[in-house]
Each structure stands twice: as C-alpha cells, then as structure tokens.
Protein backbone atom coordinates (compact mmCIF):
# COMPACT_ATOMS: atom_id res chain seq x y z
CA UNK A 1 -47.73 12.62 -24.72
CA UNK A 2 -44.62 14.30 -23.58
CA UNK A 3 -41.28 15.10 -25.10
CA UNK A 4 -39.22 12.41 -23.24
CA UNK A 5 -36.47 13.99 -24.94
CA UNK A 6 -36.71 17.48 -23.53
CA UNK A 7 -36.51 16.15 -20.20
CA UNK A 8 -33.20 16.29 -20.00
CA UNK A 9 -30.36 13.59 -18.83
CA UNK A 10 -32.12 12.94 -15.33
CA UNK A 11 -35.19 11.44 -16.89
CA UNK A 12 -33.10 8.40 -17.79
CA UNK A 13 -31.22 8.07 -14.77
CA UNK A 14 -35.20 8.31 -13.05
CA UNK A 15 -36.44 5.15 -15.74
CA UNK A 16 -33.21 3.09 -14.74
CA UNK A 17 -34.05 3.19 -11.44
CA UNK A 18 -37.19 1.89 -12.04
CA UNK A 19 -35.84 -1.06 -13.64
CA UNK A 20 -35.70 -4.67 -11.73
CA UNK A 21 -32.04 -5.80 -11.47
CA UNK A 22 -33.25 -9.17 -11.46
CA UNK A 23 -34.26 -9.08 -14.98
CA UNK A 24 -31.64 -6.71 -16.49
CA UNK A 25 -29.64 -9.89 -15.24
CA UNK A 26 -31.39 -12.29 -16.94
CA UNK A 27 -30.24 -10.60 -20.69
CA UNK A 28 -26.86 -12.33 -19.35
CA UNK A 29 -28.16 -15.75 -20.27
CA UNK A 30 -28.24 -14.38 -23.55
CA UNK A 31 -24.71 -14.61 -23.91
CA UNK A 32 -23.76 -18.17 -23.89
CA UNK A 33 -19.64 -17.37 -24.05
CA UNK A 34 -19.82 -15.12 -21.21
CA UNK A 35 -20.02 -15.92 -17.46
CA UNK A 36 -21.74 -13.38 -15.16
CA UNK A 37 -22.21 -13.23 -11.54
CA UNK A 38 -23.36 -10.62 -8.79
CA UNK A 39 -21.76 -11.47 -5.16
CA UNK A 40 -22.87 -9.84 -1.87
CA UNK A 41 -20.30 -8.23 0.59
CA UNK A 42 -19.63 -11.75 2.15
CA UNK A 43 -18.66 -13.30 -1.35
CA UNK A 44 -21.73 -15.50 -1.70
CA UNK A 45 -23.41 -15.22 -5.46
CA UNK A 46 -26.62 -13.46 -5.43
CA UNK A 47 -27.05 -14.25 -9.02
CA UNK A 48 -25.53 -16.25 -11.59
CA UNK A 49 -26.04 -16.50 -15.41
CA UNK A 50 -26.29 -20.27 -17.19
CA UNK A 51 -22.32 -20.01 -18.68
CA UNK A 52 -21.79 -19.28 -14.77
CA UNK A 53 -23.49 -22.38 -13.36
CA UNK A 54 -21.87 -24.13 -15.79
CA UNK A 55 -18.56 -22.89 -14.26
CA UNK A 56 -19.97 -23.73 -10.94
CA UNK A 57 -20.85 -27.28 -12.06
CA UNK A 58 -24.57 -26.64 -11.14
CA UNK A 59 -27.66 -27.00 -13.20
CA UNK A 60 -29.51 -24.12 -12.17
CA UNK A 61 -29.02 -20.58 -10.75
CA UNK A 62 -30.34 -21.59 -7.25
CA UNK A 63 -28.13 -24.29 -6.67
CA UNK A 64 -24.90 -21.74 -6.64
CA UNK A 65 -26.78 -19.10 -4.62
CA UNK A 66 -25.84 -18.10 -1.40
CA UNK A 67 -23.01 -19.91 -2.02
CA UNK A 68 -19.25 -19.21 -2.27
CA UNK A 69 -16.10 -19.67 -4.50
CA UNK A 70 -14.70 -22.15 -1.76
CA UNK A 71 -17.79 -24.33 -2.54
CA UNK A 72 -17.10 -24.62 -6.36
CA UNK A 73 -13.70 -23.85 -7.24
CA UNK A 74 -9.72 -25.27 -6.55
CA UNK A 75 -9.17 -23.78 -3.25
CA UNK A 76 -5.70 -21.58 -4.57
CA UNK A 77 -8.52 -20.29 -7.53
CA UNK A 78 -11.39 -19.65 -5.04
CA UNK A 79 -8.85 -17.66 -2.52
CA UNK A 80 -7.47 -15.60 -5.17
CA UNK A 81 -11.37 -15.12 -6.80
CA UNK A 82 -12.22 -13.51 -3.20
CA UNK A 83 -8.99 -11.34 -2.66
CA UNK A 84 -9.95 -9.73 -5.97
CA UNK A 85 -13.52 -9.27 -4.73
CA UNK A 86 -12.13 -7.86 -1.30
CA UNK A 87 -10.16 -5.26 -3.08
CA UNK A 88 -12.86 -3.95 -5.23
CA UNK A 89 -14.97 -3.51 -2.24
CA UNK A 90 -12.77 -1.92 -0.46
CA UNK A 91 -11.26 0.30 -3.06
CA UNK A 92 -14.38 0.77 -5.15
CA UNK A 93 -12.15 0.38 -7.68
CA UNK A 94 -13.11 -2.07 -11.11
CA UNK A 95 -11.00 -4.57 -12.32
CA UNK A 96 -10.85 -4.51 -15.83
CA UNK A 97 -9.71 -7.12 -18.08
CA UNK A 98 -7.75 -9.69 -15.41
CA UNK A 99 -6.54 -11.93 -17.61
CA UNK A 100 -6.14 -15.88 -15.70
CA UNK A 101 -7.39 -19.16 -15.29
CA UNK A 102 -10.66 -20.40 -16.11
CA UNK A 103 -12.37 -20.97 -13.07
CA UNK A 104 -12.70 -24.88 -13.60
CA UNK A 105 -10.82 -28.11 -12.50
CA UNK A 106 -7.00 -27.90 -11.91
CA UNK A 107 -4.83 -27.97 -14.81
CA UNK A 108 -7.43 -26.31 -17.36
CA UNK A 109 -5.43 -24.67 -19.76
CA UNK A 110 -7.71 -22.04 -20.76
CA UNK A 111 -7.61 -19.02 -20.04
CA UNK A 112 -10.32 -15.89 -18.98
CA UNK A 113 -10.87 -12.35 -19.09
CA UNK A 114 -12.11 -11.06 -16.76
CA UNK A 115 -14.11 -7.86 -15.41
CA UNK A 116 -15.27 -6.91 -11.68
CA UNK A 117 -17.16 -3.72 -10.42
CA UNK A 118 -18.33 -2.71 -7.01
CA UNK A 119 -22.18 -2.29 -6.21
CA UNK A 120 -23.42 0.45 -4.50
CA UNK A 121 -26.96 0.89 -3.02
CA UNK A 122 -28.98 4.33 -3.26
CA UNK A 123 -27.16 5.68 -0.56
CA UNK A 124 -23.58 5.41 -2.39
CA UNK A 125 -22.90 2.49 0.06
CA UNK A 126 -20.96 -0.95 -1.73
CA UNK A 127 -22.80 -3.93 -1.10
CA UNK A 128 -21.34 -6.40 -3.42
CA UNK A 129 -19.62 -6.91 -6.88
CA UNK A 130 -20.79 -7.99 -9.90
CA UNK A 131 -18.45 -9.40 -12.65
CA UNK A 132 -17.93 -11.16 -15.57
CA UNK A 133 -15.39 -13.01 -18.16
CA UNK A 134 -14.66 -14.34 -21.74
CA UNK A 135 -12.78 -17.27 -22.58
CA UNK A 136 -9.32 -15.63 -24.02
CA UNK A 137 -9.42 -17.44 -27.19
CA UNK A 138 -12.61 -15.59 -27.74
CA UNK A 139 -11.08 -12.31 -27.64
CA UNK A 140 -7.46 -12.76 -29.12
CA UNK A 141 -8.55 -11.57 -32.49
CA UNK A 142 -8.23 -7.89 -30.94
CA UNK A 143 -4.45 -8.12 -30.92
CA UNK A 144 -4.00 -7.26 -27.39
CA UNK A 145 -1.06 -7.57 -25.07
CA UNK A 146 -2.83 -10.00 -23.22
CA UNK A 147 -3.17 -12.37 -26.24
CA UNK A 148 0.30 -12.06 -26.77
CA UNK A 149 1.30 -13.13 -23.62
CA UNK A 150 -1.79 -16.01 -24.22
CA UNK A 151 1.45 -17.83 -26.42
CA UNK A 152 2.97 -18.16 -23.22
CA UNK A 153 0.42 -19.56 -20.75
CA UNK A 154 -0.70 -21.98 -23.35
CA UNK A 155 2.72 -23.56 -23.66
CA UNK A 156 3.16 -23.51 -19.40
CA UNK A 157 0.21 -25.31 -19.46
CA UNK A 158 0.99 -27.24 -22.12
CA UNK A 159 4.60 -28.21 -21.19
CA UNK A 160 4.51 -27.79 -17.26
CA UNK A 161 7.83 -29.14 -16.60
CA UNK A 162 9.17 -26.37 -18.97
CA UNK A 163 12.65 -24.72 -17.99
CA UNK A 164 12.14 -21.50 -20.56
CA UNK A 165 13.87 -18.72 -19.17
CA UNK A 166 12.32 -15.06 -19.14
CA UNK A 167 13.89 -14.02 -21.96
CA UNK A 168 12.96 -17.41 -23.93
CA UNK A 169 9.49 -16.73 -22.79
CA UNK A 170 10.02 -12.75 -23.31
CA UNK A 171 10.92 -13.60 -27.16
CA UNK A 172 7.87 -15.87 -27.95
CA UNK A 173 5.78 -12.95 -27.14
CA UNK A 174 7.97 -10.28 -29.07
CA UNK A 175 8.86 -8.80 -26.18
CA UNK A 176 11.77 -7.58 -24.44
CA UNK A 177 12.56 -9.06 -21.01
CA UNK A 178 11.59 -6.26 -19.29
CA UNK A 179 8.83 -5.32 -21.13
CA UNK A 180 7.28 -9.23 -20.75
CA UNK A 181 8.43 -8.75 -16.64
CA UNK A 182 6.50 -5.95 -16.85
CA UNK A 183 3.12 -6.78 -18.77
CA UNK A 184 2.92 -10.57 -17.14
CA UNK A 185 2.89 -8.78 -13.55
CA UNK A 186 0.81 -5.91 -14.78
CA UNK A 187 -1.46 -8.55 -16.00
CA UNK A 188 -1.39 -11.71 -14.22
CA UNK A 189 -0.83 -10.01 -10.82
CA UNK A 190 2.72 -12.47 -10.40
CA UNK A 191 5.49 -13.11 -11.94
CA UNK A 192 5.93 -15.54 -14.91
CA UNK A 193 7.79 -17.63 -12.50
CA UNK A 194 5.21 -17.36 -9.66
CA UNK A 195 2.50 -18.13 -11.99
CA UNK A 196 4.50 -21.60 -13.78
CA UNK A 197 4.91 -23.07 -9.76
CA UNK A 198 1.09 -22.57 -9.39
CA UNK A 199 0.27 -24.66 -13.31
CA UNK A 200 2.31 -26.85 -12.09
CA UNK A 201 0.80 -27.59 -8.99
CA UNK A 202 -2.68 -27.57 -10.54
CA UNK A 203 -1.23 -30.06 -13.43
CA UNK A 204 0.20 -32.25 -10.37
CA UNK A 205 -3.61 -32.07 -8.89
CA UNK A 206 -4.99 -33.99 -12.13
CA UNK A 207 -1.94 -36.68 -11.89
CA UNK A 208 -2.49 -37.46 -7.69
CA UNK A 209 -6.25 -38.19 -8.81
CA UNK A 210 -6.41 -39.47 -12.40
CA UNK A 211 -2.91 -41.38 -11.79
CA UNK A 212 -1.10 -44.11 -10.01
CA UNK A 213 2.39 -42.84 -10.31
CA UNK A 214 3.83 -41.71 -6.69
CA UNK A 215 4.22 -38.18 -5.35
CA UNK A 216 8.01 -39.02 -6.40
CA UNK A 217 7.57 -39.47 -9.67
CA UNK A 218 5.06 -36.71 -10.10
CA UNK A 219 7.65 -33.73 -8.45
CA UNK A 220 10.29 -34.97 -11.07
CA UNK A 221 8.23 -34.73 -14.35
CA UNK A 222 6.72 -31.71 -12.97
CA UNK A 223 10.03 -29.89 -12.94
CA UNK A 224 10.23 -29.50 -8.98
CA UNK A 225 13.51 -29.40 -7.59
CA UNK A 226 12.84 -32.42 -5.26
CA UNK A 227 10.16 -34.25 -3.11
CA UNK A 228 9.98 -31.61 -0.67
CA UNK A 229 10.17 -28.86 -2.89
CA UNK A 230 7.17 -29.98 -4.60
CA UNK A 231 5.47 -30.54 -1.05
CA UNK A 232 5.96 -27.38 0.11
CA UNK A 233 5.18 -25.80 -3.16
CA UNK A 234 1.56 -27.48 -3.14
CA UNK A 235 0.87 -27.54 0.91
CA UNK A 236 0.84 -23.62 -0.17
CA UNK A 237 -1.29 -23.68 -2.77
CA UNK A 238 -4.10 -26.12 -1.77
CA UNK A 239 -3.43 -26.07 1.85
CA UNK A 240 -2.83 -29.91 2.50
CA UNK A 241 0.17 -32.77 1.06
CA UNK A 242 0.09 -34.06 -1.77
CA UNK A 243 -0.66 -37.34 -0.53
CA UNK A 244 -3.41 -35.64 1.25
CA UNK A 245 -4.93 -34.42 -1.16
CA UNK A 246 -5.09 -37.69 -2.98
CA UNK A 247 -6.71 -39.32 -0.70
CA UNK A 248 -9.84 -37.14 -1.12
CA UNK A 249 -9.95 -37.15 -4.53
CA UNK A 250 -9.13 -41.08 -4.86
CA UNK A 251 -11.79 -43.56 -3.42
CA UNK A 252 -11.19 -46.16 -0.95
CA UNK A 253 -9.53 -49.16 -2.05
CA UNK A 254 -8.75 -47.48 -5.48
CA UNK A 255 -4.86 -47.76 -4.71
CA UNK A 256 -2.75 -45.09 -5.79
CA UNK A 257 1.01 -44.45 -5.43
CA UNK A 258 2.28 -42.00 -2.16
C-alpha cells in the first residue's frame, strides 16, 4: 500500500476533488443550530440544510430549491439577503460574521450570525455562494463586539418606540459614541438609527396583521413622527402602504382598522 503521506500536499487537494458536494452538504443537517444554504448565480438555493428549511418554512429540501429569498422571506430581509449575495459574487470576497436579523417573520427579535463565501468551478469561475448562520445568543459566550452590541438590538426590538440617543445606546454597550457609531456600521452595515426605523417597521408589520388598531394609532406607539412619516418610512421598506399591506395579510371580511 502506499505512503499517502509522502505524497505530498497535492494528494489531498486530488481526494477532495473526488468528493460529492452533495454529500459533504448533507454533514450540515448534523448541526441542528446552524442554517446552511448553497445559492446559484441567480440567487435561487441549490441546497438547503433542515435548520434552513425550517427558516424557509418548508418541510423538505426540495420544496425551497430553485427557489429564492423573495419567495420565503419579508421583502426588506430578502432584498438585503441578495445584495449581500451580489457583492460576494462580484467581489469574490466572504462575508464573515454579518451580524442581523433572523431571517423569519417581521418583528423577530433574534438575531444571526452570519457567514457567506463565493463558489468557484474548476476553472476559477464563481458560480454561486454558499453560506451559513448561528442564532447570536448561541455565540455570545465568546465575548465579542457583536454580543455587546446584541444589548442593544434586543432592547430596539424589545422597546421599538424607544427614543435612546447614541450615546444612551453607546453606554449600554460600554462604548464610547464613536466607538458604538463605528462598530454598529462596521457591523450592521447602517447606522443605529437606520437600523431602529427598519424594527420598527417590521414590529408595525405584526400589528397591521395580528391587530385591529388603525395605521394612526400604530405610527404613534411606534415612535414615528406622524402618519405620513410612518407611510413613507414603510412604502420603503416593504414596497407598498401600510394599509396595503394589511390587506394581504388580513382575510376578507376580517375587519381591521386603516
């Protein structure tokens, strides 16, 4: 038998090739806290582990492929999902350790972490992305700057209406203001503020479905300046009125303020 060992570093670059990709991604349904996917260059999954298809509100793997973010996801969530993807394609650059939402029905207030790296076939060309993401509360115990600034997010989500200014949010991380400034954007892509509008919106999603209290009411408690503030604000983010919106969450008949 030969000395595997003495063949020097290409012999196990030659044995991973040999390996199916299929079934290396299978060992991800190993990992029940962990969602992993593999896209294509259009954004649709090509595979999907079972903490992913639970994300994606699907029994099985081949209900979510061939499918995209748009078909499981808040529309503001999916768009950002496949801006990410766009720029690791086109950069070939990884994304490592995104901290934001979790990728489920607005106003979650969990949190992810999340990874994304390009593909690239034989030839060196990218074909797709393949990613994947822990709850945050899974990986606070590490102390990071990220689960610092977890204090923060929990209470936005928490308190929505919340008027904390930077430095009040700055201090419950033990940060200065301009080192929180700083590490939200470096982390959340946005600023604190930026990021509060967009829980609030998501927070004013669940109320226009699971509520009958009127648009009105909702901008008010929510902390929007006014009615058309708070229209504005969420014709950006989900790309239709508030009213609109309620209307295809809320059945015929069911009778909900406007």
């Amino acid at each position: 038998m030969p000395d595997i060992s003495s063949q020097g570093p290409q012999s196990s670059q030659a044995f991973l090739r040999r390996v199916r990709g299929a079934e290396m991604a299978r060992l991800f349904d190993l990992l029940p806290d962990m969602s992993f996917f593999i896209k294509d260059r259009q954004g649709r999954f090509m595979a999907v582990n079972r903490r992913g298809c639970d994300y994606c509100g699907v029994k099985h793997e081949k209900d979510a492929i061939g499918k995209t973010d748009l078909d499981f996801f808040p529309r503001s969530r999916a768009i950002e999902y496949q801006e990410d993807d766009e720029t690791v394609m086109r950069t070939g650059k990884a994304i490592v350790n995104r901290v934001e939402s979790a990728p489920e029905a607005e106003g979650s207030p969990r949190l992810v972490m999340t990874s994304k790296m390009p593909l690239r076939d034989a030839a060196g060309h990218i074909i797709g992305i393949a990613g994947f993401s822990r709850q945050l509360d899974q990986v606070r115990s590490r102390g990071s700057g990220e689960a610092r600034l977890a204090r923060v997010i929990e209470h936005m989500h928490q308190q929505p209406d919340t008027t904390l200014s930077s430095a009040a949010m700055a201090r419950m991380c033990g940060l200065s203001q301009s080192q929180f400034d700083r590490s939200f954007r470096r982390v959340f892509g946005t600023s604190a503020r930026q990021y509060l509008l967009r829980v609030r919106v998501e927070a004013a999603c669940r109320r226009l479905a699971e509520t009958e209290e009127t648009v009105a009411a909702i901008a008010a408690e929510l902390g929007f300046f006014d009615h058309a503030h708070f229209t504005r604000s969420f014709r950006s983010a989900m790309g239709l009125t508030p009213a609109q919106y309620r209307l295809q969450r809320v059945p015929r008949g069911a009778g909900r303020g406007t």
